[in-house]
Protein backbone atom coordinates (compact mmCIF):
# COMPACT_ATOMS: atom_id res chain seq x y z
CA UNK A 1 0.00 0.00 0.00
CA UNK A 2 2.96 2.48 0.83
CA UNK A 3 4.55 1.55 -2.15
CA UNK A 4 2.05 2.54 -4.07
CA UNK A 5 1.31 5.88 -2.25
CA UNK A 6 4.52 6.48 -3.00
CA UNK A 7 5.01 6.92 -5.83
CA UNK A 8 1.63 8.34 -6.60
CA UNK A 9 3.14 11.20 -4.68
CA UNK A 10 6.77 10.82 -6.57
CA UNK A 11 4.17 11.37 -9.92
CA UNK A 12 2.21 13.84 -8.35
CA UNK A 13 5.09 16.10 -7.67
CA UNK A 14 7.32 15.78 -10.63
CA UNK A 15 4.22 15.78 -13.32
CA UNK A 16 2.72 18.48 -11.56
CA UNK A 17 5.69 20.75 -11.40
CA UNK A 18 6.05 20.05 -14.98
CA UNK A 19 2.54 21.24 -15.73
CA UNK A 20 2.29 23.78 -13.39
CA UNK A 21 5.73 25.53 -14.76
CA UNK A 22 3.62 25.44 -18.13
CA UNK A 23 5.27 21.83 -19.33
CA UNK A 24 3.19 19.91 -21.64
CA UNK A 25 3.09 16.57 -20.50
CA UNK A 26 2.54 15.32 -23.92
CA UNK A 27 6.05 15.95 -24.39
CA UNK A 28 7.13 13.58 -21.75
CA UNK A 29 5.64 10.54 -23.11
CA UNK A 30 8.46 9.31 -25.90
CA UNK A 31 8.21 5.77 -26.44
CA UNK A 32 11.34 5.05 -28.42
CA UNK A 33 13.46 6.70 -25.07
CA UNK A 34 11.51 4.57 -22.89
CA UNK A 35 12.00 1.36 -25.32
CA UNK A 36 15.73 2.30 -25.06
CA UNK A 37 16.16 2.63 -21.51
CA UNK A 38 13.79 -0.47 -20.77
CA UNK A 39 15.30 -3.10 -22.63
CA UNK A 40 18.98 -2.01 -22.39
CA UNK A 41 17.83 -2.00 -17.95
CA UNK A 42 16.76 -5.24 -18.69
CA UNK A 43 18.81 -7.03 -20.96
CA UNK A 44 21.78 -5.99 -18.26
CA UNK A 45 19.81 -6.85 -15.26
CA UNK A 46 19.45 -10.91 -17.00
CA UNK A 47 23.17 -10.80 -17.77
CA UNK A 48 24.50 -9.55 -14.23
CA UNK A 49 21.54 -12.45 -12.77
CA UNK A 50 20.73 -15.19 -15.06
CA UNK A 51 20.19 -17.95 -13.26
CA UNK A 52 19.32 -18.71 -9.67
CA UNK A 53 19.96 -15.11 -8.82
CA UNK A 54 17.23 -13.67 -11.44
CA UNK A 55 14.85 -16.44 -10.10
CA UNK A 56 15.25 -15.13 -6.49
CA UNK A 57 14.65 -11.83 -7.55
CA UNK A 58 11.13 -12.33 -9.72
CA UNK A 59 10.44 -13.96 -6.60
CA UNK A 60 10.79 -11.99 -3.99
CA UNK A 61 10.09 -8.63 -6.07
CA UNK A 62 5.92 -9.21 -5.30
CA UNK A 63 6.34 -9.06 -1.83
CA UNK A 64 7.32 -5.32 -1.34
CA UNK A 65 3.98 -4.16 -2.17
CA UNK A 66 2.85 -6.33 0.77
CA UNK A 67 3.66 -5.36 4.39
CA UNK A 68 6.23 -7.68 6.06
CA UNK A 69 4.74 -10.46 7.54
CA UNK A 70 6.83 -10.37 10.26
CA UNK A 71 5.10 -8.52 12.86
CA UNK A 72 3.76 -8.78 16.22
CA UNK A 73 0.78 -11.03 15.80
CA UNK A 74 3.19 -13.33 14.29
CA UNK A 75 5.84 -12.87 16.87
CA UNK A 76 3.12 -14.23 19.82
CA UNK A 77 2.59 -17.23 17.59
CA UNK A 78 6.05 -18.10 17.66
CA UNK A 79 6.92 -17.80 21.56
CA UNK A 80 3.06 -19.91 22.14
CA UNK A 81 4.38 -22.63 19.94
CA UNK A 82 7.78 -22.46 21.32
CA UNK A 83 6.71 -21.85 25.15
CA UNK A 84 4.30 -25.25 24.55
CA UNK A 85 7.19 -27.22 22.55
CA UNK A 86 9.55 -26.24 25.71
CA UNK A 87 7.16 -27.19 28.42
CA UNK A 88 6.24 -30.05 26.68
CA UNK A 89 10.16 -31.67 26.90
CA UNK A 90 10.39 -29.87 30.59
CA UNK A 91 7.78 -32.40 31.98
CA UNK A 92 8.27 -35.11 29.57
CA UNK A 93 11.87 -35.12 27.97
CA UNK A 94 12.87 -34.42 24.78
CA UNK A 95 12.05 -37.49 23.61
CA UNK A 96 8.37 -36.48 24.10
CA UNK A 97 8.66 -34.08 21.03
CA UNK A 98 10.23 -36.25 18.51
CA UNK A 99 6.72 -37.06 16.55
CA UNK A 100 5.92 -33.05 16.54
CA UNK A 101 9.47 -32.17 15.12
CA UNK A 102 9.42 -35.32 12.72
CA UNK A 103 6.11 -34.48 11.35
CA UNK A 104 5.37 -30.62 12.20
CA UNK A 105 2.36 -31.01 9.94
CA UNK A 106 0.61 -33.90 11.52
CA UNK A 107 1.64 -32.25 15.43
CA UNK A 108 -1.08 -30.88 17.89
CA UNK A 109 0.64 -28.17 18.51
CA UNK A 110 2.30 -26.57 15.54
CA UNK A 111 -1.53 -26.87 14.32
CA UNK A 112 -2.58 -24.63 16.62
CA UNK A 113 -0.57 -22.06 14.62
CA UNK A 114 -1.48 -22.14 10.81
CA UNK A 115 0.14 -19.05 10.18
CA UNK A 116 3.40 -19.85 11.22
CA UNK A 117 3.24 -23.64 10.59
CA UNK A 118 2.98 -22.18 6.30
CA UNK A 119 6.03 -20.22 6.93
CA UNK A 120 7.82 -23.26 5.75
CA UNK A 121 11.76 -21.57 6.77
CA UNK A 122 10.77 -20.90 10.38
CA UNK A 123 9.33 -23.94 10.83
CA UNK A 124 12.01 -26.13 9.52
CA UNK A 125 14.67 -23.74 11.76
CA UNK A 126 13.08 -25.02 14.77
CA UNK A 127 12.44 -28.07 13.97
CA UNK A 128 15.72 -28.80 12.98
CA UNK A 129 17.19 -27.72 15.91
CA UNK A 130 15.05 -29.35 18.43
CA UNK A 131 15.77 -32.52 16.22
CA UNK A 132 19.64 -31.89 16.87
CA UNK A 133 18.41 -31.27 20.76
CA UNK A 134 16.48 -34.45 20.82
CA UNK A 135 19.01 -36.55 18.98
CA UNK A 136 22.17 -35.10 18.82
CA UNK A 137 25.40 -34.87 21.00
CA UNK A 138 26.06 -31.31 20.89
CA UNK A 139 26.57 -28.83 23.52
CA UNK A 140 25.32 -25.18 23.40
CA UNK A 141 27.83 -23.90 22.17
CA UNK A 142 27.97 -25.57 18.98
CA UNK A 143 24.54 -25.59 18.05
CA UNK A 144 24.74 -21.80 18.92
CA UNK A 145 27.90 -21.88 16.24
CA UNK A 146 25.67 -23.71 13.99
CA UNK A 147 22.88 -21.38 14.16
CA UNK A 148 25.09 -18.49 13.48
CA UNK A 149 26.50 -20.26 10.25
CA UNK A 150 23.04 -20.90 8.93
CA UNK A 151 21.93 -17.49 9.92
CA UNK A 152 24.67 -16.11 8.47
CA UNK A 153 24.10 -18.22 4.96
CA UNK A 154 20.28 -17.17 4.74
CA UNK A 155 20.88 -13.41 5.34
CA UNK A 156 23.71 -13.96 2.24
CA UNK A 157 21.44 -15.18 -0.25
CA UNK A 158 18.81 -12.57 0.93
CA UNK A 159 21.10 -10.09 0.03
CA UNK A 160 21.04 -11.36 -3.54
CA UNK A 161 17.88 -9.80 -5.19
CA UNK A 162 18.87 -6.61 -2.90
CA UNK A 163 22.60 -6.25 -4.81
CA UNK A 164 20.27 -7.02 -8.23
CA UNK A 165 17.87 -4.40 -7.68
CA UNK A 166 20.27 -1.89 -6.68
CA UNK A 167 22.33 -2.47 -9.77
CA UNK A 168 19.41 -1.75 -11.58
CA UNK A 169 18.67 1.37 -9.97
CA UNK A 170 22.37 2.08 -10.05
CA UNK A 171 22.61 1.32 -14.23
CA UNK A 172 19.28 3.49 -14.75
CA UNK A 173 20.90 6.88 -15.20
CA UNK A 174 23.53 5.89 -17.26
CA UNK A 175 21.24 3.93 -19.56
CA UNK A 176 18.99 7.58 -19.64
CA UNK A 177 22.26 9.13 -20.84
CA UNK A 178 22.21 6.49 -23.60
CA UNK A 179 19.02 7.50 -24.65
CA UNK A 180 19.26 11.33 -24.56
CA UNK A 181 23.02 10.68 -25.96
CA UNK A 182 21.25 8.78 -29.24
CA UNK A 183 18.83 11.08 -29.31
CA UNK A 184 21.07 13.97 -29.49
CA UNK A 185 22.64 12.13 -32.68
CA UNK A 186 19.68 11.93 -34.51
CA UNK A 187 19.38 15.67 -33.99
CA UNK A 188 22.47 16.38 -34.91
CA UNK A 189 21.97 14.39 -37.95
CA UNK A 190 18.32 16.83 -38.35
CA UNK A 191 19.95 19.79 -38.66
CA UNK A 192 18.51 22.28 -41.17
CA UNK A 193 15.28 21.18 -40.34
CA UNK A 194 12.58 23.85 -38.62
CA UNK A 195 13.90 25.11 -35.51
CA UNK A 196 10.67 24.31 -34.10
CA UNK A 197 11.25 20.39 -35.17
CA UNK A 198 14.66 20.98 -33.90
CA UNK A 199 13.26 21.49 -30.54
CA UNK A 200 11.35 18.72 -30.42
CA UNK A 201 14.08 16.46 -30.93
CA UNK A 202 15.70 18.15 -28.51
CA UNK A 203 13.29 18.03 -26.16
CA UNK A 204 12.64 14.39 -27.00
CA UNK A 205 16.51 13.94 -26.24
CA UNK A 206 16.28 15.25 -22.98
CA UNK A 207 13.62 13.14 -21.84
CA UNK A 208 16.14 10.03 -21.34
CA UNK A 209 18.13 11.51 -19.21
CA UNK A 210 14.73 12.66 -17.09
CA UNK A 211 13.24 9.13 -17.09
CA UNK A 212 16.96 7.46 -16.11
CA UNK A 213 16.93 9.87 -12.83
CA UNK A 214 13.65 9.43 -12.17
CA UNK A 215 13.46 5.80 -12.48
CA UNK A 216 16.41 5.44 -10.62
CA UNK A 217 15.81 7.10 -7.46
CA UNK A 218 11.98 7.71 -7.28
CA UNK A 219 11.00 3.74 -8.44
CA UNK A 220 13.75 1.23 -8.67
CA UNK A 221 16.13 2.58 -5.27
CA UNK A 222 13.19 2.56 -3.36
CA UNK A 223 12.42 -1.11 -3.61
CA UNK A 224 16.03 -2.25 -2.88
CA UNK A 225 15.45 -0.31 0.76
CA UNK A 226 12.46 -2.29 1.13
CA UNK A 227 13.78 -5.65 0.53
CA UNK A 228 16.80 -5.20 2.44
CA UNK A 229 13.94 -4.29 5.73
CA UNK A 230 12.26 -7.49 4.33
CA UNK A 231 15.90 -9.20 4.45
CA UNK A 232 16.41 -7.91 8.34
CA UNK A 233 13.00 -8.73 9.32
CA UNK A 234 13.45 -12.49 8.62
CA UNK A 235 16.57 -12.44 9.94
CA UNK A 236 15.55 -11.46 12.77
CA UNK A 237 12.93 -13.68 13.91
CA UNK A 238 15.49 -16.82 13.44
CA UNK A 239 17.53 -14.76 15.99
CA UNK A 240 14.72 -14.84 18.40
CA UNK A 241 14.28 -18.72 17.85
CA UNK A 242 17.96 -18.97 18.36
CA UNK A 243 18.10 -16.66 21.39
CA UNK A 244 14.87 -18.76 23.13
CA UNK A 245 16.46 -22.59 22.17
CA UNK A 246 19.46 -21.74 23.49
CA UNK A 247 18.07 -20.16 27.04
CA UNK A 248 16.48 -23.30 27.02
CA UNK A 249 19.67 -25.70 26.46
CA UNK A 250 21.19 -24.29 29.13
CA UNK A 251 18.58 -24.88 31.97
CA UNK A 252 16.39 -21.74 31.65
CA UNK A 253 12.77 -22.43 32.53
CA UNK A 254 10.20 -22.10 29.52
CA UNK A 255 8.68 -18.88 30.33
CA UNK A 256 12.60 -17.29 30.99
CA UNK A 257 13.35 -18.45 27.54
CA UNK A 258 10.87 -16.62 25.36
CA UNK A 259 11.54 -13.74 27.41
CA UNK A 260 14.94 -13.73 26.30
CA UNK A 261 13.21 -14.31 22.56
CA UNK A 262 11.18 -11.31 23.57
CA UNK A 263 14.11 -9.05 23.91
CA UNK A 264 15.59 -9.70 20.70
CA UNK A 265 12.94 -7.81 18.78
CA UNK A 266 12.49 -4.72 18.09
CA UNK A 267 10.31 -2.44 19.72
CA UNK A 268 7.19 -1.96 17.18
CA UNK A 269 6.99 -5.76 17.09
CA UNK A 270 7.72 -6.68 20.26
CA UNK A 271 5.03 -7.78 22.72
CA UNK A 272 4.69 -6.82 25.77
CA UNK A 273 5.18 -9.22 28.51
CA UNK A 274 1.31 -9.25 29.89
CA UNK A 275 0.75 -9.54 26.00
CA UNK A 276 2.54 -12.49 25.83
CA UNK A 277 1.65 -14.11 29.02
CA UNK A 278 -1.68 -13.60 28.69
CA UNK A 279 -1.04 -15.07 24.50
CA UNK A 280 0.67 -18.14 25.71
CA UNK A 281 -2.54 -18.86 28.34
CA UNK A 282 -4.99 -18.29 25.46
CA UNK A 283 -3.17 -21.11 23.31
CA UNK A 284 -2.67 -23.11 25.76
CA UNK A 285 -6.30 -23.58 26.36
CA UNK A 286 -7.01 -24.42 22.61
């Protein structure tokens, strides 16, 4: 919704300058410029991505014209499922959770989450922790090293369609330039017509260099900020399932560790601890 507020305003103010300075904004509309700065935008965006790189980008591109679905409803979700999962090996061992990590679909308790139990990532972060917890030899500390390393490798190739996009935004002048600088040729190669033709060519010119800029930093940029806030978002909520497993490990009682999960966000998402108390009571009793 933003996103598209956005740039109604970016149109609103540059158009209606324009106009209001006496512009025509007939003028402005020169397919042939945009044709040129288009395809040449696009043709290098599929060389510097082809691949798996252009694939992540198409795909994740949709999503900033949604708001992150990381947020605080979704945040309570995840420290009622955890909180259960927790108390659930507390009073019964961790062997009491094997068939609800095994088969997260077919378990009571992720089902009493739908929301979080289709964010596929999140779910398969905890559960295959808690499978290493159940199973596995490890100490805190390297699970904790563990988590870091896979942290670390899904924030990397998150950063992927943000480098692509910002290339784009970052090759958008320079293609403009291209335009206007062709456009200028074909001028030059006018001359002797009307001087009022002249000008239009001109003018015509002039307008690839406008639609570079303008592309650039009031469209494209934009949407490179927003996916790296998209990028930190879903970073961040594997930190808080790190932060709470690891409280856990070592000792801390259920309700301790999702407060230490708690902490970890940031302040417009995070819940306040009545919030989640009273959260973690209402699930319970589903």
């Amino acid at each position: 919704m933003f996103v598209g507020i956005g740039y109604l305003i970016i149109l609103a103010a540059v158009l209606g300058g324009f106009a209001m300075a006496g512009g025509h904004l007939a003028s402005l509309f020169q397919p042939v410029e945009i044709l040129m700065i288009g395809g040449a935008a696009v043709g290098a965006f599929v060389v510097a991505n082809g691949g798996t790189p252009l694939k992540a980008t198409l795909k994740v591109l949709p999503t900033v014209f949604k708001g992150s679905k990381y947020n605080k409803a979704i945040y309570l979700e995840l420290f009622a499922l955890l909180f259960e999962l927790l108390s659930k090996v507390r009073k019964e061992g961790l062997m009491s959770i094997e068939a609800d990590v095994e088969e997260p679909a077919n378990s009571p308790i992720f089902a009493k989450y739908p929301t979080l139990l289709a964010d596929h990532h999140v779910v398969e972060f905890i559960t295959d922790y808690l499978r290493l917890m159940v199973g596995g030899n490890l100490n805190a500390f390297e699970i904790e090293n563990l988590m870091d390393v896979e942290i670390e490798t899904h924030h990397h190739e998150g950063e992927v369609p943000v480098t692509a996009v910002k290339g784009l935004a970052e090759g958008l002048p320079a293609f403009g330039i291209v335009a206007a600088v062709m456009g200028v040729v074909h001028t030059m190669e006018s001359v002797g017509i009307p001087p009022s033709e002249l000008g239009m060519l001109i003018a015509a010119a002039l307008v690839g260099t406008f639609l570079g800029i303008l592309l650039a930093y009031g469209f494209v940029g934009p949407l490179a900020n927003i996916l790296e806030h998209r990028l930190a978002d879903s970073t961040r909520v594997f930190q808080t399932v790190k932060v709470t497993l690891l409280a856990s490990l070592n000792g801390y009682a259920p309700q301790v560790a999702v407060e230490f999960g708690r902490k970890v966000l940031a302040s417009h998402d995070r819940p306040s601890f009545k919030e989640l108390e009273d959260h973690v009571k209402q699930a319970k009793g589903k």
